[in-house]
Protein backbone atom coordinates (compact mmCIF):
# COMPACT_ATOMS: atom_id res chain seq x y z
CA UNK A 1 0.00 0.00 0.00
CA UNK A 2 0.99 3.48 -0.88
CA UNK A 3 2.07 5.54 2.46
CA UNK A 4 0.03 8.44 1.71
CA UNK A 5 1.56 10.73 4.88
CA UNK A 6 5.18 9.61 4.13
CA UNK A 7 6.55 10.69 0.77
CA UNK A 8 10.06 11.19 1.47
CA UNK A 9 10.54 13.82 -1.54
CA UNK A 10 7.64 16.46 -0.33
CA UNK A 11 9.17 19.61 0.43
CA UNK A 12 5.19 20.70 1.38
CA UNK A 13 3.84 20.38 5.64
CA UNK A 14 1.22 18.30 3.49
CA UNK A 15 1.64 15.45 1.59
CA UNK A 16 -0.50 13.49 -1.32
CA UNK A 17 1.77 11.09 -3.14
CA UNK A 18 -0.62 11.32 -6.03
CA UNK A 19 -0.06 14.91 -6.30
CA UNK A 20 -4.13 16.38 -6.20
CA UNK A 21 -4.05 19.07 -3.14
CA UNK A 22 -4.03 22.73 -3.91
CA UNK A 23 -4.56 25.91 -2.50
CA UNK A 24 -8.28 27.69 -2.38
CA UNK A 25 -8.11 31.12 -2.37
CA UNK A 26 -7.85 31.64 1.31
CA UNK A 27 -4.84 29.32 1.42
CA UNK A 28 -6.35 26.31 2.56
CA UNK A 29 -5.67 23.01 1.14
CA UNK A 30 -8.27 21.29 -0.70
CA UNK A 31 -8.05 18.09 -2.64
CA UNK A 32 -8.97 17.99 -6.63
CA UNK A 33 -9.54 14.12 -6.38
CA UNK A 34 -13.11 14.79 -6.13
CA UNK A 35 -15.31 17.22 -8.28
CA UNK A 36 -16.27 19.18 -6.80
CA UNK A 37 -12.92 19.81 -4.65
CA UNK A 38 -13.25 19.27 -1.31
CA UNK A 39 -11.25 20.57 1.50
CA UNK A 40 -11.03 17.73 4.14
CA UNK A 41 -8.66 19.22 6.76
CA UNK A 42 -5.69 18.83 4.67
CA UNK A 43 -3.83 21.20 7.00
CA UNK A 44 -2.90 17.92 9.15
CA UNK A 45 -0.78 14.96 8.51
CA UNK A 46 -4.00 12.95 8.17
CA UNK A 47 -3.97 13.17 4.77
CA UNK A 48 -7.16 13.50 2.30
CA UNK A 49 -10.08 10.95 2.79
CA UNK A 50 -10.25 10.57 -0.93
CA UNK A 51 -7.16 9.97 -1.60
CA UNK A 52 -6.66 7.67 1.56
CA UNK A 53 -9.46 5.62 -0.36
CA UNK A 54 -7.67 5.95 -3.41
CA UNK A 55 -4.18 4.60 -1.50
CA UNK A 56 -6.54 1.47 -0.33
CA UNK A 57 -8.00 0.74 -3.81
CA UNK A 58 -3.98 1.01 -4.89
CA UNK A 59 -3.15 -1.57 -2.35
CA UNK A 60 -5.63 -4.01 -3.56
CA UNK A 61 -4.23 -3.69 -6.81
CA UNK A 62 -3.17 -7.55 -7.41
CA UNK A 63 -6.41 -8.14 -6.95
CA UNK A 64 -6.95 -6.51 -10.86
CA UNK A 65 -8.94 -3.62 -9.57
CA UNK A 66 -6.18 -1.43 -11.31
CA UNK A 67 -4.60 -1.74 -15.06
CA UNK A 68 -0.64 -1.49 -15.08
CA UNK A 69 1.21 0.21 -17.73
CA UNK A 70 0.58 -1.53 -21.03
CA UNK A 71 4.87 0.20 -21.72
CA UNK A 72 7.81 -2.18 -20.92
CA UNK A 73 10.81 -0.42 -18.70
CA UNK A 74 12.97 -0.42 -21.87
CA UNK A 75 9.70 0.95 -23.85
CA UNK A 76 9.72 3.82 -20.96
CA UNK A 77 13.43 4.63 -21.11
CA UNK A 78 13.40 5.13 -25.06
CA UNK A 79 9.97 7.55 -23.97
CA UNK A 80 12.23 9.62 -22.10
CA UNK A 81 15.33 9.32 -24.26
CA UNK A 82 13.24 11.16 -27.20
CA UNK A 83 11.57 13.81 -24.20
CA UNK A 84 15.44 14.69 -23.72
CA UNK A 85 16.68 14.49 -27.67
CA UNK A 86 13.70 16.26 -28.60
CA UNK A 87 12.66 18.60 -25.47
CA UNK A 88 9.68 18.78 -23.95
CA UNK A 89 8.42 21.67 -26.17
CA UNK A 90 8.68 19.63 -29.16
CA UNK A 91 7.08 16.86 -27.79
CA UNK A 92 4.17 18.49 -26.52
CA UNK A 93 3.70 19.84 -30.04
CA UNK A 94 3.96 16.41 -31.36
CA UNK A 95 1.02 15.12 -29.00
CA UNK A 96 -1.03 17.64 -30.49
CA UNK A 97 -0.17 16.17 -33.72
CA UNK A 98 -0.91 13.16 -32.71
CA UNK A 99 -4.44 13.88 -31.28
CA UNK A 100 -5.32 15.52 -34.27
CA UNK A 101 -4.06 12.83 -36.58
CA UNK A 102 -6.66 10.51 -34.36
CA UNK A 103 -9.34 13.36 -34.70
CA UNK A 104 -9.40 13.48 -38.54
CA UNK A 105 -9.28 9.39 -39.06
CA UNK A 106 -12.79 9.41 -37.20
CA UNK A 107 -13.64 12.62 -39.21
CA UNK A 108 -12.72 10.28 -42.32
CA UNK A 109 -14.85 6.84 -40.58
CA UNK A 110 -17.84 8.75 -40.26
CA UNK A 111 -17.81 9.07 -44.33
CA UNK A 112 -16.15 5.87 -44.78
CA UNK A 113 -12.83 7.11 -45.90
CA UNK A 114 -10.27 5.66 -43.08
CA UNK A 115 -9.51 1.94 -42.02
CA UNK A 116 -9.52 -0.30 -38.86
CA UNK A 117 -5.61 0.17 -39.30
CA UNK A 118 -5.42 3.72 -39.78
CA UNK A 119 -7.30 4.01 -36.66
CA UNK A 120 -5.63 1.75 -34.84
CA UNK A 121 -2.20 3.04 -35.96
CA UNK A 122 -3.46 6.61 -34.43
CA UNK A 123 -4.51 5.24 -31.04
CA UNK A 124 -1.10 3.84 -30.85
CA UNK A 125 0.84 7.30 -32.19
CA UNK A 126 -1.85 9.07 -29.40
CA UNK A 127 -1.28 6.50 -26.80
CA UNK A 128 3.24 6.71 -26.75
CA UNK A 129 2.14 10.59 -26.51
CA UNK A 130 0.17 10.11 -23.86
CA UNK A 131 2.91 8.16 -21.43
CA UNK A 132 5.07 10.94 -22.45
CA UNK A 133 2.91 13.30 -21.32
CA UNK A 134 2.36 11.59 -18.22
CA UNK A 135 6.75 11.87 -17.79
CA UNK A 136 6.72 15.35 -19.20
CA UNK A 137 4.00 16.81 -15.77
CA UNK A 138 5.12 13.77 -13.53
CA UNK A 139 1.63 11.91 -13.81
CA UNK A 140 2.08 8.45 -12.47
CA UNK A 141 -0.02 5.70 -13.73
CA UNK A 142 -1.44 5.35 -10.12
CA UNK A 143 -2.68 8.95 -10.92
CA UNK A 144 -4.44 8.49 -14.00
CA UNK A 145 -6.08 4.83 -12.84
CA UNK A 146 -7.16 6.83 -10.08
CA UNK A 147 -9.03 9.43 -11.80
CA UNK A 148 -10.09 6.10 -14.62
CA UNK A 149 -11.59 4.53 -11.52
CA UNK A 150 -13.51 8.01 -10.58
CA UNK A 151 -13.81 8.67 -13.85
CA UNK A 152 -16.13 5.39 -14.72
CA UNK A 153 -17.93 5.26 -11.71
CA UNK A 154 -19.54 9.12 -12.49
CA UNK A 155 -20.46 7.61 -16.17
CA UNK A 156 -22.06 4.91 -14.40
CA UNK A 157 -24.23 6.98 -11.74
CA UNK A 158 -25.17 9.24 -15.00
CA UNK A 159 -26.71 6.55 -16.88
CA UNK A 160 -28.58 4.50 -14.46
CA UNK A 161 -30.16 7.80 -14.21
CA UNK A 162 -31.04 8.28 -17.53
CA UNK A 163 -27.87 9.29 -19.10
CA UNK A 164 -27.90 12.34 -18.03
């Protein structure tokens, strides 16, 4: 399980190893794991209720309740071999690329212009950009699981009530 008060490289009186406090505007620290934020007496080592739950579902994670990364270690260290060749400027630009090369293949399946493969080929392109992005702002895949598990759950409650 993930020590959610103990993460040795915080430099903040508060921790949250998955990085989702913040500041309100009066200073206080609220957490952005929920939506809306909630502010759950961050200002002690208790650490945030949501994320303690999140830290639990994390620590039954051999039991499948959370995905790991579909990239190798060696896959990962050529990700952030072409984030320092390229910079991270460059490769921010080139995940907007990428997105938009996905966006116009389903422009092009909607008139039945595009292929399974071209598709497919894009998702890929999209998804290197993504774990790229996640090493470019320091996401961790516990982070974005996280927020899939949240994430799900909301689209869930929406449609057994109606899809709203």
């Amino acid at each position: 399980m993930i020590d959610i008060l103990n993460d040795a490289n915080c430099e903040d009186p508060v921790c949250c190893p998955f990085g989702l406090y913040d500041r309100d505007d009066d200073g206080n620290y609220i957490c952005r794991a929920t939506d809306p934020p909630i502010n759950p007496y961050m200002d002690t080592m208790n650490g945030c209720p949501a994320c303690l739950a999140i830290a639990e579902l994390l620590g039954r994670d051999e039991q499948g309740l959370l995905e790991k990364s579909i990239f190798s270690d060696e896959q990962k260290t050529v990700l952030h071999e072409a984030i320092s060749v390229y910079g991270i400027n460059s490769q921010l630009w080139m995940a907007v690329e990428e997105m938009s090369e996905l966006t116009k293949e389903i422009c092009k399946e909607r008139r039945k212009k595009s292929s399974l493969e071209k598709i497919t080929d894009e998702i890929a392109d999209v998804t290197v950009m993504i774990e790229q992005l996640k090493m470019i702002f320091g996401i961790s895949d516990d982070m974005v699981n996280a927020r899939i598990q949240y994430k799900v759950k909301r689209l869930e409650s929406r449609l057994r009530q109606g899809g709203a």
